[in-house]
PDB file of N, CA and C in Angstrom:
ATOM      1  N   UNK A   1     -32.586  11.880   1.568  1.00  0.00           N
ATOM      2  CA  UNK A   1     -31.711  12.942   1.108  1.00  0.00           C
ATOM      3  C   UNK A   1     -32.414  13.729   0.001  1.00  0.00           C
ATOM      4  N   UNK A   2     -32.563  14.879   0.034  1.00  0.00           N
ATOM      5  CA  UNK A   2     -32.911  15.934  -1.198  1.00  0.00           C
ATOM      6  C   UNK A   2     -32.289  16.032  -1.897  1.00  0.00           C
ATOM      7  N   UNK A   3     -32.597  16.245  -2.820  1.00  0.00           N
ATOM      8  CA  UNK A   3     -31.429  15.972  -4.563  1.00  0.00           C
ATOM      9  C   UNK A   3     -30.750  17.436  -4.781  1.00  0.00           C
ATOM     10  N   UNK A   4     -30.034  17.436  -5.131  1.00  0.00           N
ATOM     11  CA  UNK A   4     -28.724  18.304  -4.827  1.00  0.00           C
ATOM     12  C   UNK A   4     -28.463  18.602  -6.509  1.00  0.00           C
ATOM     13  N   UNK A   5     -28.560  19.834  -6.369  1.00  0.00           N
ATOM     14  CA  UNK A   5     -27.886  20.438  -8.108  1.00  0.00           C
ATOM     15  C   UNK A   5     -26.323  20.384  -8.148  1.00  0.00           C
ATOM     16  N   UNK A   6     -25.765  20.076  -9.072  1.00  0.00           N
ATOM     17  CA  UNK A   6     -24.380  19.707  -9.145  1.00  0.00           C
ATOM     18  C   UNK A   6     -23.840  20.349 -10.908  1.00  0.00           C
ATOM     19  N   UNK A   7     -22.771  21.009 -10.908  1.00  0.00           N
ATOM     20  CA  UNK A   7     -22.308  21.229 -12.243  1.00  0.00           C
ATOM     21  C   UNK A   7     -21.315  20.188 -12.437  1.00  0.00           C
ATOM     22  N   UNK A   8     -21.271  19.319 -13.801  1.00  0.00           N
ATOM     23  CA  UNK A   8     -20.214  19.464 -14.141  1.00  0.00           C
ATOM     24  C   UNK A   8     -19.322  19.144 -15.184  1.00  0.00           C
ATOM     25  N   UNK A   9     -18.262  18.805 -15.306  1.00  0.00           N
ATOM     26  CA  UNK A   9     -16.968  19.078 -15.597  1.00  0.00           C
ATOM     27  C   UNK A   9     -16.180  18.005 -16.517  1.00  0.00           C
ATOM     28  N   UNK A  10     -16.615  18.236 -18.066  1.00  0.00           N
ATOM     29  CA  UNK A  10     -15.736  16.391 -18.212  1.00  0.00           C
ATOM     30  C   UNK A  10     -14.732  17.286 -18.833  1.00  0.00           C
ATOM     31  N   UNK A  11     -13.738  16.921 -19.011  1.00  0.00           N
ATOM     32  CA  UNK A  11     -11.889  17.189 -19.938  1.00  0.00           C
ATOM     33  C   UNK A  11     -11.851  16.089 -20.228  1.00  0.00           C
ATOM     34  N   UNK A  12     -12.149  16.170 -21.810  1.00  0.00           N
ATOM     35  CA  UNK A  12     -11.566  14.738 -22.189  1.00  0.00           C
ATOM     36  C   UNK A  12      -9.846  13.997 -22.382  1.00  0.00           C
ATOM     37  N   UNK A  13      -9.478  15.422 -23.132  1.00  0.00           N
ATOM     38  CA  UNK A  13      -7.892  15.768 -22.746  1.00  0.00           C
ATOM     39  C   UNK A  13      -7.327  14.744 -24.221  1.00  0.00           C
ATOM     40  N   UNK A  14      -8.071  14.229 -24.636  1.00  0.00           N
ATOM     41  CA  UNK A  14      -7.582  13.751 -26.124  1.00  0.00           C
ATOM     42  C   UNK A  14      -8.337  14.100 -27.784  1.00  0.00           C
ATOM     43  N   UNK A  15      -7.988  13.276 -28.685  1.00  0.00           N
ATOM     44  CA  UNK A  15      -9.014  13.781 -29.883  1.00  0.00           C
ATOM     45  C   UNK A  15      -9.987  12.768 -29.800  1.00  0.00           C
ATOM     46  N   UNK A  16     -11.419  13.391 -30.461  1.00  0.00           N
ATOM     47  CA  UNK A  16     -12.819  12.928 -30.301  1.00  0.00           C
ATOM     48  C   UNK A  16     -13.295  12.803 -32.191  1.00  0.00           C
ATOM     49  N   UNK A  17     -13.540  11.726 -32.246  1.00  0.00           N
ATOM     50  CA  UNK A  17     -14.258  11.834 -33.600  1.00  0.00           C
ATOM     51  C   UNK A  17     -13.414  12.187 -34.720  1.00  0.00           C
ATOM     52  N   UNK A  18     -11.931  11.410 -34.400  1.00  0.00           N
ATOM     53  CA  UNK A  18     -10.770  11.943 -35.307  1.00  0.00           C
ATOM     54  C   UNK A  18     -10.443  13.264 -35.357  1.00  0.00           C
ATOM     55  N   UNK A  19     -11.333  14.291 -34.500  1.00  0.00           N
ATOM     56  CA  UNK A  19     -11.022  15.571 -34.379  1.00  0.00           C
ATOM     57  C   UNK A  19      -9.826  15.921 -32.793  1.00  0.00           C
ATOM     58  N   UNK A  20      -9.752  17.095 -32.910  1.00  0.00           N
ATOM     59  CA  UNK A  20      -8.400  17.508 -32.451  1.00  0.00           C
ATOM     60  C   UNK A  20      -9.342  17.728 -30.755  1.00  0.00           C
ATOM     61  N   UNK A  21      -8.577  17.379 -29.651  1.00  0.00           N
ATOM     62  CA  UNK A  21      -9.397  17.538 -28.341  1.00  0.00           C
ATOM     63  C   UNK A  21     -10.165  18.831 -27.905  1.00  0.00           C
ATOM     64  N   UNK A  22     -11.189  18.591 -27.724  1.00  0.00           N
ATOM     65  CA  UNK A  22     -12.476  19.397 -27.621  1.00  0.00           C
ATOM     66  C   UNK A  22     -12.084  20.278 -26.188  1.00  0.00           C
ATOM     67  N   UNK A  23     -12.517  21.453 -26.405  1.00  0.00           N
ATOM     68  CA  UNK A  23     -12.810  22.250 -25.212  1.00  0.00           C
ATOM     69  C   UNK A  23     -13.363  21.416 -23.848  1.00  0.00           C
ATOM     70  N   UNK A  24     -13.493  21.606 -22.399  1.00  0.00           N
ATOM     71  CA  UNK A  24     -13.995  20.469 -21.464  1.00  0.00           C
ATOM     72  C   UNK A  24     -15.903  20.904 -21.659  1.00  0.00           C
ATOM     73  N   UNK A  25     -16.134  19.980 -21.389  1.00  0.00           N
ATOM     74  CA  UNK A  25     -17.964  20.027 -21.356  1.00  0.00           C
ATOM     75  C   UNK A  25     -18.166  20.277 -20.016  1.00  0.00           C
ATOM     76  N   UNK A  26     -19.183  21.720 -19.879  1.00  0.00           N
ATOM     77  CA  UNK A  26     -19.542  22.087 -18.751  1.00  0.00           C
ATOM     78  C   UNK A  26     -21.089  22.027 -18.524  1.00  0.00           C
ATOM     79  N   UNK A  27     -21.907  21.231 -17.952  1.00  0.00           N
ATOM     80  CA  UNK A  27     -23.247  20.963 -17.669  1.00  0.00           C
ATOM     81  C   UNK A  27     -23.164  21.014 -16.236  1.00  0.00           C
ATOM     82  N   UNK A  28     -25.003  20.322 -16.524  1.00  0.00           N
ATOM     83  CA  UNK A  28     -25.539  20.784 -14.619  1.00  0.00           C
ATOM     84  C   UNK A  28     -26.506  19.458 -14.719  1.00  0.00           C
ATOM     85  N   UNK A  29     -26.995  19.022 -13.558  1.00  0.00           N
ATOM     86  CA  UNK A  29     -27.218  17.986 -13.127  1.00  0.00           C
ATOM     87  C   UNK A  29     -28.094  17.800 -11.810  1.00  0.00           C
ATOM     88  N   UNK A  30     -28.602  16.814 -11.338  1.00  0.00           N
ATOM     89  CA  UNK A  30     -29.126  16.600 -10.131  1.00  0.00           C
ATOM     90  C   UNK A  30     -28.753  15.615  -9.262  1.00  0.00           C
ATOM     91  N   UNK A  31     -28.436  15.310  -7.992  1.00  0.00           N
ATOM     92  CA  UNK A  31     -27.543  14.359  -7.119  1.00  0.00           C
ATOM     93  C   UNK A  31     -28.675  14.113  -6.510  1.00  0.00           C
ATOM     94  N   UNK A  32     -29.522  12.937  -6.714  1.00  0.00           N
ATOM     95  CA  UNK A  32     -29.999  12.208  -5.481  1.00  0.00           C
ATOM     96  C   UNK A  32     -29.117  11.382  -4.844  1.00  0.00           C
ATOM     97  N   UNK A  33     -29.971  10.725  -3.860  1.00  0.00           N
ATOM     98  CA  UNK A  33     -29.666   9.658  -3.272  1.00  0.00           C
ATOM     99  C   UNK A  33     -29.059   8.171  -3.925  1.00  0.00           C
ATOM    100  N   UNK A  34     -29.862   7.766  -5.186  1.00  0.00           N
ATOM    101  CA  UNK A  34     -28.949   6.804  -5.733  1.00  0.00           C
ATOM    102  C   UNK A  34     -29.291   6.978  -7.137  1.00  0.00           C
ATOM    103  N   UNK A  35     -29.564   8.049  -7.624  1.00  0.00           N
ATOM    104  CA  UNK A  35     -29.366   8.280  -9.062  1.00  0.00           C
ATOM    105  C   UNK A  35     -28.818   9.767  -9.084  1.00  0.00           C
ATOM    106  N   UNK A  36     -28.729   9.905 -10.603  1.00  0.00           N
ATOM    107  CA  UNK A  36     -27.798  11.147 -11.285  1.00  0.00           C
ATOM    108  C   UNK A  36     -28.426  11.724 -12.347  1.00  0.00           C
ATOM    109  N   UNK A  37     -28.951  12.316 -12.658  1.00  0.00           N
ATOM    110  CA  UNK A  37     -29.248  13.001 -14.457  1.00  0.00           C
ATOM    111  C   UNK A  37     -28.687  14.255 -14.470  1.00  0.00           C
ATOM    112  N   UNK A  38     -28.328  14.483 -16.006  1.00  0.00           N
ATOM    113  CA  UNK A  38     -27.501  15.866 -16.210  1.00  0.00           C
ATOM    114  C   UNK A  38     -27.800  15.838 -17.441  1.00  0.00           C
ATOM    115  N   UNK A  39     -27.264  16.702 -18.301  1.00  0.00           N
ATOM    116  CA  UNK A  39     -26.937  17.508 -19.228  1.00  0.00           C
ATOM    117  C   UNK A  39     -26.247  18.381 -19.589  1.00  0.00           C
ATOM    118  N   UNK A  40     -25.761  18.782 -21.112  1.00  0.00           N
ATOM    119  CA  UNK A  40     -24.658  19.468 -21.348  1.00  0.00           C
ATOM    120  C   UNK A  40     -25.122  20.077 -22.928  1.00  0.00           C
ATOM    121  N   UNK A  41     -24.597  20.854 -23.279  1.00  0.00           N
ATOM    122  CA  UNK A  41     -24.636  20.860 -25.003  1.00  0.00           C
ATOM    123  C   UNK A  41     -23.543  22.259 -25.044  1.00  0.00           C
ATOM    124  N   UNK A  42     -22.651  21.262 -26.258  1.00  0.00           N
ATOM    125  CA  UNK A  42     -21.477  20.980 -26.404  1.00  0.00           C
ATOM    126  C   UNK A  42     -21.539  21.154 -28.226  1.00  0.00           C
ATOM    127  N   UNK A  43     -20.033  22.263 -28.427  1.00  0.00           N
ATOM    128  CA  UNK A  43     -19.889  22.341 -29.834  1.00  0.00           C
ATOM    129  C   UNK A  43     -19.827  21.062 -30.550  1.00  0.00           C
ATOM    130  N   UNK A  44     -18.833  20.261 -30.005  1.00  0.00           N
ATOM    131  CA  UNK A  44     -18.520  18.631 -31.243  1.00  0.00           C
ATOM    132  C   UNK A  44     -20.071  17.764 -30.582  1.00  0.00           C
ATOM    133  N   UNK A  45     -20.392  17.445 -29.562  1.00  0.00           N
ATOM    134  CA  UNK A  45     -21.412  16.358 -29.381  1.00  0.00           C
ATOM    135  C   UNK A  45     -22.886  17.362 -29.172  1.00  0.00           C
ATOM    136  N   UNK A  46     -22.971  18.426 -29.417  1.00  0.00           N
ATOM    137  CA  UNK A  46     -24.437  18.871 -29.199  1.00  0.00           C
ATOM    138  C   UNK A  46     -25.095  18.003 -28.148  1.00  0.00           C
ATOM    139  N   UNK A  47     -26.408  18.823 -27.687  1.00  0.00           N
ATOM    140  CA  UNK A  47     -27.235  18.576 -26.653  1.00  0.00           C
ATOM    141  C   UNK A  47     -26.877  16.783 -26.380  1.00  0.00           C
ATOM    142  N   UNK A  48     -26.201  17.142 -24.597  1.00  0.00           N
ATOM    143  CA  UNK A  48     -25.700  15.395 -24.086  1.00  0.00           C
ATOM    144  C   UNK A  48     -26.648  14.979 -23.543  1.00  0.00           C
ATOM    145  N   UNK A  49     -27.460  13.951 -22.627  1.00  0.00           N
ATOM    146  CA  UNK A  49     -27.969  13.536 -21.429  1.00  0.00           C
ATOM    147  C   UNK A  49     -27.239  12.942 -20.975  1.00  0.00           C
ATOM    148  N   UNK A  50     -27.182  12.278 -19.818  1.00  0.00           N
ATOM    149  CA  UNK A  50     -26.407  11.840 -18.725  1.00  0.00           C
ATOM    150  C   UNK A  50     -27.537  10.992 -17.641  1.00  0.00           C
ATOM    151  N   UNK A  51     -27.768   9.996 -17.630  1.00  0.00           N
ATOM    152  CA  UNK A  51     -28.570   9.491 -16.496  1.00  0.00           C
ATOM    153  C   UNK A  51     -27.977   8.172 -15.781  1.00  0.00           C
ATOM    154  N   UNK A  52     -27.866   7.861 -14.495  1.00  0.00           N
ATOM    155  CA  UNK A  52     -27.170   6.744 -13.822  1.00  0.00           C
ATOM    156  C   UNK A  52     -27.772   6.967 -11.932  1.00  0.00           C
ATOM    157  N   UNK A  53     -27.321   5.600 -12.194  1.00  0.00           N
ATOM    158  CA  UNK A  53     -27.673   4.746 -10.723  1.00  0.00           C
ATOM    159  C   UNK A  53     -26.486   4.957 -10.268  1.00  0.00           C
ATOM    160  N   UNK A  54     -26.784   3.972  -9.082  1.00  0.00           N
ATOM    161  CA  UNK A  54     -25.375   3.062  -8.324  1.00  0.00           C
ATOM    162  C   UNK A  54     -24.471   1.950  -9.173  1.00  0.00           C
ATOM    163  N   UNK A  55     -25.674   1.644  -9.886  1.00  0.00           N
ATOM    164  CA  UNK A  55     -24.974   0.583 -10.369  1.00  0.00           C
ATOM    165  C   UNK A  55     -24.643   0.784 -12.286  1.00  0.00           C
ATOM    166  N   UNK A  56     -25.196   2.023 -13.161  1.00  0.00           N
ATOM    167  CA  UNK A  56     -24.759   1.842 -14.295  1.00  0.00           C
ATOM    168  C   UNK A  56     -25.145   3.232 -14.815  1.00  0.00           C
ATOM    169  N   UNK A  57     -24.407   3.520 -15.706  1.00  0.00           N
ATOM    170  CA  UNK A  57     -24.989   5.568 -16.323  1.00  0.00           C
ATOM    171  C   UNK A  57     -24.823   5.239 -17.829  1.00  0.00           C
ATOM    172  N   UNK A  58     -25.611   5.922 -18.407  1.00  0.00           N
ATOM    173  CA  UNK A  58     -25.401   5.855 -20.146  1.00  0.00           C
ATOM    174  C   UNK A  58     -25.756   7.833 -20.327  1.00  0.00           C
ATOM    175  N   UNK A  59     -25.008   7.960 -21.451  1.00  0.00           N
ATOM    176  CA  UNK A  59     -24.796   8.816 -22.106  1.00  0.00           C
ATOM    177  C   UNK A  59     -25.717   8.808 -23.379  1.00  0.00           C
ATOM    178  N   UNK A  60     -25.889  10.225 -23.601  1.00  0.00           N
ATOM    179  CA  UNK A  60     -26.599  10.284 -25.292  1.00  0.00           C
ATOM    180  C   UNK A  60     -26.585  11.538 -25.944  1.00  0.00           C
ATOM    181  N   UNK A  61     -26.166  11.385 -27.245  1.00  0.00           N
ATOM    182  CA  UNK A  61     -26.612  13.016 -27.943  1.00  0.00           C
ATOM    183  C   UNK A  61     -27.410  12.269 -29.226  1.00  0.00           C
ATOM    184  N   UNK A  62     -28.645  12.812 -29.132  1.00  0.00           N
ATOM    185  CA  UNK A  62     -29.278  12.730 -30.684  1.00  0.00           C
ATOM    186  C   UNK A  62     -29.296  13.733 -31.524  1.00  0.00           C
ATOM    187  N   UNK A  63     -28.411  14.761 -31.350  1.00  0.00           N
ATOM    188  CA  UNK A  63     -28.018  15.746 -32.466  1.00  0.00           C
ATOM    189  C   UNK A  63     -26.686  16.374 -32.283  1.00  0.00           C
ATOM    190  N   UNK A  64     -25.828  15.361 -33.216  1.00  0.00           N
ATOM    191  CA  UNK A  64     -24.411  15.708 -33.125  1.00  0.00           C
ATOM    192  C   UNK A  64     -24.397  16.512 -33.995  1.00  0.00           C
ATOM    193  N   UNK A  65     -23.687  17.736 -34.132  1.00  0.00           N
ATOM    194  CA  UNK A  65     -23.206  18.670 -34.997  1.00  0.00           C
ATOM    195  C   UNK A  65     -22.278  18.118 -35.857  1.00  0.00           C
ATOM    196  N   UNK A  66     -21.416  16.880 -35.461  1.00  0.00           N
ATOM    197  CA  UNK A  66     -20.340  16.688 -36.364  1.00  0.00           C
ATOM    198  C   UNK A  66     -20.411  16.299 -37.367  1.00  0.00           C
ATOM    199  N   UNK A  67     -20.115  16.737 -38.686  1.00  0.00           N
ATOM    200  CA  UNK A  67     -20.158  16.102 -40.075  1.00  0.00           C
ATOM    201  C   UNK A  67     -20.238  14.484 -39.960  1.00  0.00           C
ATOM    202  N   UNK A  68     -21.465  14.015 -40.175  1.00  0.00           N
ATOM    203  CA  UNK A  68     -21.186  12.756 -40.867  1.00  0.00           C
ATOM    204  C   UNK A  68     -22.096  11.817 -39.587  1.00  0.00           C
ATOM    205  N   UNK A  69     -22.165  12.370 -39.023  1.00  0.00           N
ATOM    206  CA  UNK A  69     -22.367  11.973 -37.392  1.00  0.00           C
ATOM    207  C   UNK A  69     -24.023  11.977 -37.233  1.00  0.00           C
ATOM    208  N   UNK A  70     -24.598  11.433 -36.510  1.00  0.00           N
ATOM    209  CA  UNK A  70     -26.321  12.103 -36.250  1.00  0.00           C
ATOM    210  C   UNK A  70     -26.307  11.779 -34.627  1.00  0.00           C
ATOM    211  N   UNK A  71     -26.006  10.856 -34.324  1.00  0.00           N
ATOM    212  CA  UNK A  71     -26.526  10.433 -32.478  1.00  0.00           C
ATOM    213  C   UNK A  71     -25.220   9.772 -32.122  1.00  0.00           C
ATOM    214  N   UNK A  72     -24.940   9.400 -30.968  1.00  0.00           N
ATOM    215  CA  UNK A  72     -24.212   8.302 -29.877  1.00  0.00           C
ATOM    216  C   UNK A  72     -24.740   8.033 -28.437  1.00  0.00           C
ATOM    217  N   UNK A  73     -24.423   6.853 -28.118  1.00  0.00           N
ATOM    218  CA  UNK A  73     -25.310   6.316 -27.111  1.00  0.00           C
ATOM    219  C   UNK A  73     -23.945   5.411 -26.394  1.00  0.00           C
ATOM    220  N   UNK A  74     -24.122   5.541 -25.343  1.00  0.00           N
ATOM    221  CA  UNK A  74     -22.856   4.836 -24.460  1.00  0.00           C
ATOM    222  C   UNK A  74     -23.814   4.363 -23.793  1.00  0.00           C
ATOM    223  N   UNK A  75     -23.202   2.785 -22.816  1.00  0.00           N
ATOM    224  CA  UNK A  75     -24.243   2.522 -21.333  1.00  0.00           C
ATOM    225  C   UNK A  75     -23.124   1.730 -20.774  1.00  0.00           C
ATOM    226  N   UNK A  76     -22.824   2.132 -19.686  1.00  0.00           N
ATOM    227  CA  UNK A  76     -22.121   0.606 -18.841  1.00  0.00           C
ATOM    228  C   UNK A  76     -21.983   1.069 -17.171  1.00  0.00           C
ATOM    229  N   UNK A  77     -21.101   0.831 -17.170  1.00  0.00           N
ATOM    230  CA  UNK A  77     -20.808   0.982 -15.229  1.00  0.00           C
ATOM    231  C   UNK A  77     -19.136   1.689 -15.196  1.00  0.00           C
ATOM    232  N   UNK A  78     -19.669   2.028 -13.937  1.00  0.00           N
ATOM    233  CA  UNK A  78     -18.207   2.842 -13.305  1.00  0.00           C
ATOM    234  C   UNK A  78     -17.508   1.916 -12.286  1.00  0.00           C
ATOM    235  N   UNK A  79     -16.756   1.512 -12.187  1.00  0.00           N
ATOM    236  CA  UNK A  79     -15.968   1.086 -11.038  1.00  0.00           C
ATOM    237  C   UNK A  79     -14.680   1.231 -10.502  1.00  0.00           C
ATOM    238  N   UNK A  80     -14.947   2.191  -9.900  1.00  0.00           N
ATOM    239  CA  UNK A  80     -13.625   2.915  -9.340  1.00  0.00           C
ATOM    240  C   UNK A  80     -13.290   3.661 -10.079  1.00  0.00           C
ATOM    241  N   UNK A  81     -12.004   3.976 -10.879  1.00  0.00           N
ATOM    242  CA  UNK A  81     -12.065   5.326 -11.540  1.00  0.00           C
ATOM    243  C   UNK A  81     -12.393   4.897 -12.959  1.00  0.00           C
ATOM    244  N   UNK A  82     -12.872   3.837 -13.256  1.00  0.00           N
ATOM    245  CA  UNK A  82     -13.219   3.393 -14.961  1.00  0.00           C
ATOM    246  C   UNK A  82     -14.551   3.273 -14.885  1.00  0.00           C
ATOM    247  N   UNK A  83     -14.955   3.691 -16.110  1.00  0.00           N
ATOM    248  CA  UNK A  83     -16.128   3.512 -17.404  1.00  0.00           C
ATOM    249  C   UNK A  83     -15.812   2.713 -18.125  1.00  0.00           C
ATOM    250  N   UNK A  84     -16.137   1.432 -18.126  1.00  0.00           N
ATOM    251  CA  UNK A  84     -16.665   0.556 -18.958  1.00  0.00           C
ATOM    252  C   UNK A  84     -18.220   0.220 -19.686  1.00  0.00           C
ATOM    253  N   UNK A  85     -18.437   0.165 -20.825  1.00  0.00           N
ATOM    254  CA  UNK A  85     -19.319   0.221 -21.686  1.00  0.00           C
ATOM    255  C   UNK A  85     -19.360  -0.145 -22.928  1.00  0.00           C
ATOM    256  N   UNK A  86     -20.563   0.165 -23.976  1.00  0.00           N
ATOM    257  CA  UNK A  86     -20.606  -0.285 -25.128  1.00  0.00           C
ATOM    258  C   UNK A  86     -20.910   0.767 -25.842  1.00  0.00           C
ATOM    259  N   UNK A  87     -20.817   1.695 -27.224  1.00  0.00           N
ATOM    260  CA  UNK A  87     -21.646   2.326 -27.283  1.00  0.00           C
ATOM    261  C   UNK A  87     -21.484   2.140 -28.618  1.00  0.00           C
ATOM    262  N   UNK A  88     -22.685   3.128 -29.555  1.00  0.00           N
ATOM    263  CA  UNK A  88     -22.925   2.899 -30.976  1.00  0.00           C
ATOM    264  C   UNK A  88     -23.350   4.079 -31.229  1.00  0.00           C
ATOM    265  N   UNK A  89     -22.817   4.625 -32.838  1.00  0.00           N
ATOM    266  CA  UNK A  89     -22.787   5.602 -33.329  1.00  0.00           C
ATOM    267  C   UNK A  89     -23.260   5.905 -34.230  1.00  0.00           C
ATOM    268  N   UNK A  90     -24.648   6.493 -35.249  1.00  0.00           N
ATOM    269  CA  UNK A  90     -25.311   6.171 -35.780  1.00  0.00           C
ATOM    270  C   UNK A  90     -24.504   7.510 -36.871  1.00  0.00           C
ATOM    271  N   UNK A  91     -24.825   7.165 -38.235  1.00  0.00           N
ATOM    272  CA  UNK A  91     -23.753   7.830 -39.209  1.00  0.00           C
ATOM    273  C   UNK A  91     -24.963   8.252 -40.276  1.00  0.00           C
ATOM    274  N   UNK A  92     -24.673   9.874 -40.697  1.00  0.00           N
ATOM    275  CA  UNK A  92     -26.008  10.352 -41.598  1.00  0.00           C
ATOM    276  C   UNK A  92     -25.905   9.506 -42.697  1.00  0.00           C
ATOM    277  N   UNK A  93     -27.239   9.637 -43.201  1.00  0.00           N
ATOM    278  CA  UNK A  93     -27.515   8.753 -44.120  1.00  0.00           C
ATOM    279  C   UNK A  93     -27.468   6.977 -44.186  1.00  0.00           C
ATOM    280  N   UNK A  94     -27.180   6.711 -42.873  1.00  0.00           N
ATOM    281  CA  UNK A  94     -27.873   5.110 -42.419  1.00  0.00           C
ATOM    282  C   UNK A  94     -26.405   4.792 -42.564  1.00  0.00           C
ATOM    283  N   UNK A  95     -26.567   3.323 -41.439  1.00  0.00           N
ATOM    284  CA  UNK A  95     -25.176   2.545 -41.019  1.00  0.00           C
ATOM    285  C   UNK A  95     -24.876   3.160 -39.778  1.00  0.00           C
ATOM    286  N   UNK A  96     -24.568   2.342 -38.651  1.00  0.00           N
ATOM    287  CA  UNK A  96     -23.501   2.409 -37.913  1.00  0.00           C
ATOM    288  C   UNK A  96     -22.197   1.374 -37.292  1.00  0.00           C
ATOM    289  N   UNK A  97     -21.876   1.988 -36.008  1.00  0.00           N
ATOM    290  CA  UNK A  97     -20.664   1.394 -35.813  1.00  0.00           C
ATOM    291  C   UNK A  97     -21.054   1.036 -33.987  1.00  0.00           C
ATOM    292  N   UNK A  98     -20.614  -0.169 -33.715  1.00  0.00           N
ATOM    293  CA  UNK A  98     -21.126  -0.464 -32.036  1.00  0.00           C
ATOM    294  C   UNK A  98     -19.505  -0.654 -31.418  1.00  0.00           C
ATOM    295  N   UNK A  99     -19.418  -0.811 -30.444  1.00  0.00           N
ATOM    296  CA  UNK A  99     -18.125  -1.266 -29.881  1.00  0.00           C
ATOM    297  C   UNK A  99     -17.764  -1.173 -28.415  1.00  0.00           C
ATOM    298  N   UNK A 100     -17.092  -1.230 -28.002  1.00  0.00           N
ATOM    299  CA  UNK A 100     -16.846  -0.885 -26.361  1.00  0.00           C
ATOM    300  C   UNK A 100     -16.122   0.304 -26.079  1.00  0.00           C
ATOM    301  N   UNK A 101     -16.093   0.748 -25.019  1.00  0.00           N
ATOM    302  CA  UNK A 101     -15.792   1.859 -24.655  1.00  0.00           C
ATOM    303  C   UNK A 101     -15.063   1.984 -23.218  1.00  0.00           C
ATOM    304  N   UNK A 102     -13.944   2.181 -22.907  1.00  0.00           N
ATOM    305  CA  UNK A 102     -13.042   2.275 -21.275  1.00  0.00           C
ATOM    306  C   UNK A 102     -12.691   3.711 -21.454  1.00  0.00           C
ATOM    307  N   UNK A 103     -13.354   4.943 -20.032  1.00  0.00           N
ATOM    308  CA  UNK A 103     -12.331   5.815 -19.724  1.00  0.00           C
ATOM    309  C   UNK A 103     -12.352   5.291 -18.368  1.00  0.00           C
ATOM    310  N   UNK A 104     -10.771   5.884 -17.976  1.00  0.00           N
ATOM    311  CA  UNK A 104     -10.500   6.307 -16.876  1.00  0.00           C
ATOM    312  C   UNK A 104      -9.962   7.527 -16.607  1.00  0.00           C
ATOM    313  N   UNK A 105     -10.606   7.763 -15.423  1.00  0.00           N
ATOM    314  CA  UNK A 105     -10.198   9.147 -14.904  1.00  0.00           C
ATOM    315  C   UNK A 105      -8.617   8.828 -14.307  1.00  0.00           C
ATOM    316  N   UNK A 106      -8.289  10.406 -14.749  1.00  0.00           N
ATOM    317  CA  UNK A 106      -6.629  10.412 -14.466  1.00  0.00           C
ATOM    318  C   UNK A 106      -6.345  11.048 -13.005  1.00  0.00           C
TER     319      UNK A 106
END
């Protein structure tokens, strides 16, 4: 299969970063056969990546715009309409915060 350009589309539809819910993130991407990479850049999370298999996708911005903020890093698996994962949030001026992470699509 030839890899296939794809836009798209997240709505998070709640608040992000104690902030009030963000506009939806509109990026573009590539569809192979059993992987995915994309990208986005986005007012609250600045420049995203996006890379995943069949079996697991992680997320990243290393230049968050948001006060206080510098990077985030998600990784886990999709199964069925959930994201399960871990991710960690690195905070200016040193320290962060790790934890887990569930969306599901509505």
């Amino acid at each position: 299969m030839d890899n296939l350009a794809v836009t798209i589309v997240l709505d998070i539809s709640g608040a992000v970063f104690g902030l009030s819910d963000p506009p939806p993130i509109n990026g573009t991407g590539t569809l192979g056969a059993t992987t995915f990479s994309g990208s986005a850049n986005t007012p609250l999370h600045g420049p995203v990546t996006v890379d995943a298999s069949l079996a697991d996708i992680s997320f990243q911005s290393t230049n968050v715009p948001a006060t206080g903020i510098d990077a985030w890093t998600s990784a886990g698996a999709v199964v069925g309409n959930q994201y399960t994962g871990t991710f960690t949030i690195a905070f200016t001026g040193g320290g962060s915060a790790v934890g887990t992470a569930q969306l599901t699509k509505q």
